[in-house]
Every structure is written in structure tokens, then in C-alpha cells.
Protein backbone atom coordinates (compact mmCIF):
# COMPACT_ATOMS: atom_id res chain seq x y z
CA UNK A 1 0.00 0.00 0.00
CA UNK A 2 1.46 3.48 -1.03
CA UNK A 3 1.42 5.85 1.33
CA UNK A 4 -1.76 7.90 -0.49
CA UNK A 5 -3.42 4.49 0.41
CA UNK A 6 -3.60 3.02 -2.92
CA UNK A 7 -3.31 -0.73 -2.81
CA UNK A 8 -0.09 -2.18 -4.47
CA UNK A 9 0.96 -5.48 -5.90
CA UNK A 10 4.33 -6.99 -7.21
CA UNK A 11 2.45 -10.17 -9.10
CA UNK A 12 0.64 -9.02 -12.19
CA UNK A 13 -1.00 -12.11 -12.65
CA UNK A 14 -3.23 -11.53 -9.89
CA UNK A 15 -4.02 -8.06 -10.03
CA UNK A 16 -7.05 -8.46 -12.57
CA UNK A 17 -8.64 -11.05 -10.23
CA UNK A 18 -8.01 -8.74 -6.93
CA UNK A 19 -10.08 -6.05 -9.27
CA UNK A 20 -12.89 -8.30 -9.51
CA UNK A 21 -13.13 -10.01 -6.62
CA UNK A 22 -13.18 -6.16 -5.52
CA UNK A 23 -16.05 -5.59 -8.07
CA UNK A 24 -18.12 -8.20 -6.95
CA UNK A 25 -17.83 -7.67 -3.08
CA UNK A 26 -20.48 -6.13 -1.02
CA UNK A 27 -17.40 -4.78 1.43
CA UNK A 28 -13.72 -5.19 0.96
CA UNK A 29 -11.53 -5.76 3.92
CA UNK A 30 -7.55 -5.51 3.10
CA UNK A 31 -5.97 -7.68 6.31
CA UNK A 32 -2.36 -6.08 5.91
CA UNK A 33 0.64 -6.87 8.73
CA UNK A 34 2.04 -3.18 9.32
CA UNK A 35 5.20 -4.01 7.99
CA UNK A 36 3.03 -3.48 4.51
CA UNK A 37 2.78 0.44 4.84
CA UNK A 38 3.80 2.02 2.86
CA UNK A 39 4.75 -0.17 0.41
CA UNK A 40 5.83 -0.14 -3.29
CA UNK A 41 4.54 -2.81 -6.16
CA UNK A 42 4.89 -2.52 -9.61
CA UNK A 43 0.24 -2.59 -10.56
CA UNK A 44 -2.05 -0.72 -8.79
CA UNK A 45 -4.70 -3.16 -7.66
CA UNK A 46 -7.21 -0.11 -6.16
CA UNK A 47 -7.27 3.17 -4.15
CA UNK A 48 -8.41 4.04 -0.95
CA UNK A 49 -12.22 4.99 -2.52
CA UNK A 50 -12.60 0.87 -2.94
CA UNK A 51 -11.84 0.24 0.73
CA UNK A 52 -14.01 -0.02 3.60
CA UNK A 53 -12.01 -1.19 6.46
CA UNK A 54 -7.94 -1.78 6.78
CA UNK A 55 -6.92 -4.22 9.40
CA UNK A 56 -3.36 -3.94 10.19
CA UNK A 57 -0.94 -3.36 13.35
CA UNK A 58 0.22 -0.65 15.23
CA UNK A 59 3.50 -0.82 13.20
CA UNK A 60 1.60 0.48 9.76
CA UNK A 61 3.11 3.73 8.98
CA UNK A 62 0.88 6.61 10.85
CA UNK A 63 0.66 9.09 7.68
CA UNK A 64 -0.87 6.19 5.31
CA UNK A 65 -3.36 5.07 8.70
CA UNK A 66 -4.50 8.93 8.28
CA UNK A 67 -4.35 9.23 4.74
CA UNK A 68 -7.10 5.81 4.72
CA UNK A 69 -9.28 7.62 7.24
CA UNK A 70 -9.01 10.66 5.31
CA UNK A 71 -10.54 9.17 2.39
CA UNK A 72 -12.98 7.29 4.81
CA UNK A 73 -11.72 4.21 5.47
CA UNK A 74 -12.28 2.13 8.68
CA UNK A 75 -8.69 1.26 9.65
CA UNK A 76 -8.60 -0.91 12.75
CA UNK A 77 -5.15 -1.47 14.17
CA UNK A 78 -4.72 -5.23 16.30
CA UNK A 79 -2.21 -6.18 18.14
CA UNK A 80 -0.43 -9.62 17.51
């Protein structure tokens, strides 16, 4: 995930079914360890707009947790 809160992915293969699977789902939840934020991949698989909720840890980097919430996404932060 980029630090805007676009979602990010290194294997192109899988980026057109992400994009559907996104399509077709009522809510999308992106489960992300912290260690994920922000990140760098080489297709953009959505932005933050396609989002509902990010679950992630405490780690995640504090300017993308605000940048999701900014855009209205539920980001809930677990600890592990």
C-alpha cells in the first residue's frame, strides 16, 4: 500500500482477479501486517475509494493510517 493508500501489488498475474473479486464484493476488507505500509509494487490493484475497512498493526506507517481515514476508510489497528 502506497502511502496515499492506494493498494499495491508486485504479481501481475493476480491483479485483474483482486479487481474483480473487488467488483463483486459487497465490502472489501484488506488484512495487511504493518510491515506493509507504505509499500511499493509494480500494478495498482485499487485506491483508498474501494476500501471499507484496513486491518493492520500498530506498526503500519501513521501518515498512510490517516491518509485511509481521510478518504474514509475504517482502519482498525490489532495487536499480535
Amino acid at each position: 500500500m502506497r502511502g496515499d493508500g492506494a493498494v499495491m501489488d508486485t504479481t501481475l498475474v493476480e491483479v485483474p482477479l483482486k479487481r474483480a473479486m473487488i467488483k463483486a464484493a459487497d465490502q472489501v476488507v484488506l488484512v495487511a501486517d504493518g510491515g506493509k505500509f507504505p509499500g511499493v509494487g509494480v500494478a495498482r490493484v485499487c485506491g483508498p475509494d474501494d476500501l471499507d475497512v484496513v486491518v493492520t498493526t500498530a506498526s503500519a506507517d501513521p501518515a498512510t493510517r490517516l491518509a485511509l481515514q481521510e478518504a474514509g476508510v475504517g482502519v482498525d489497528v490489532v495487536t499480535t
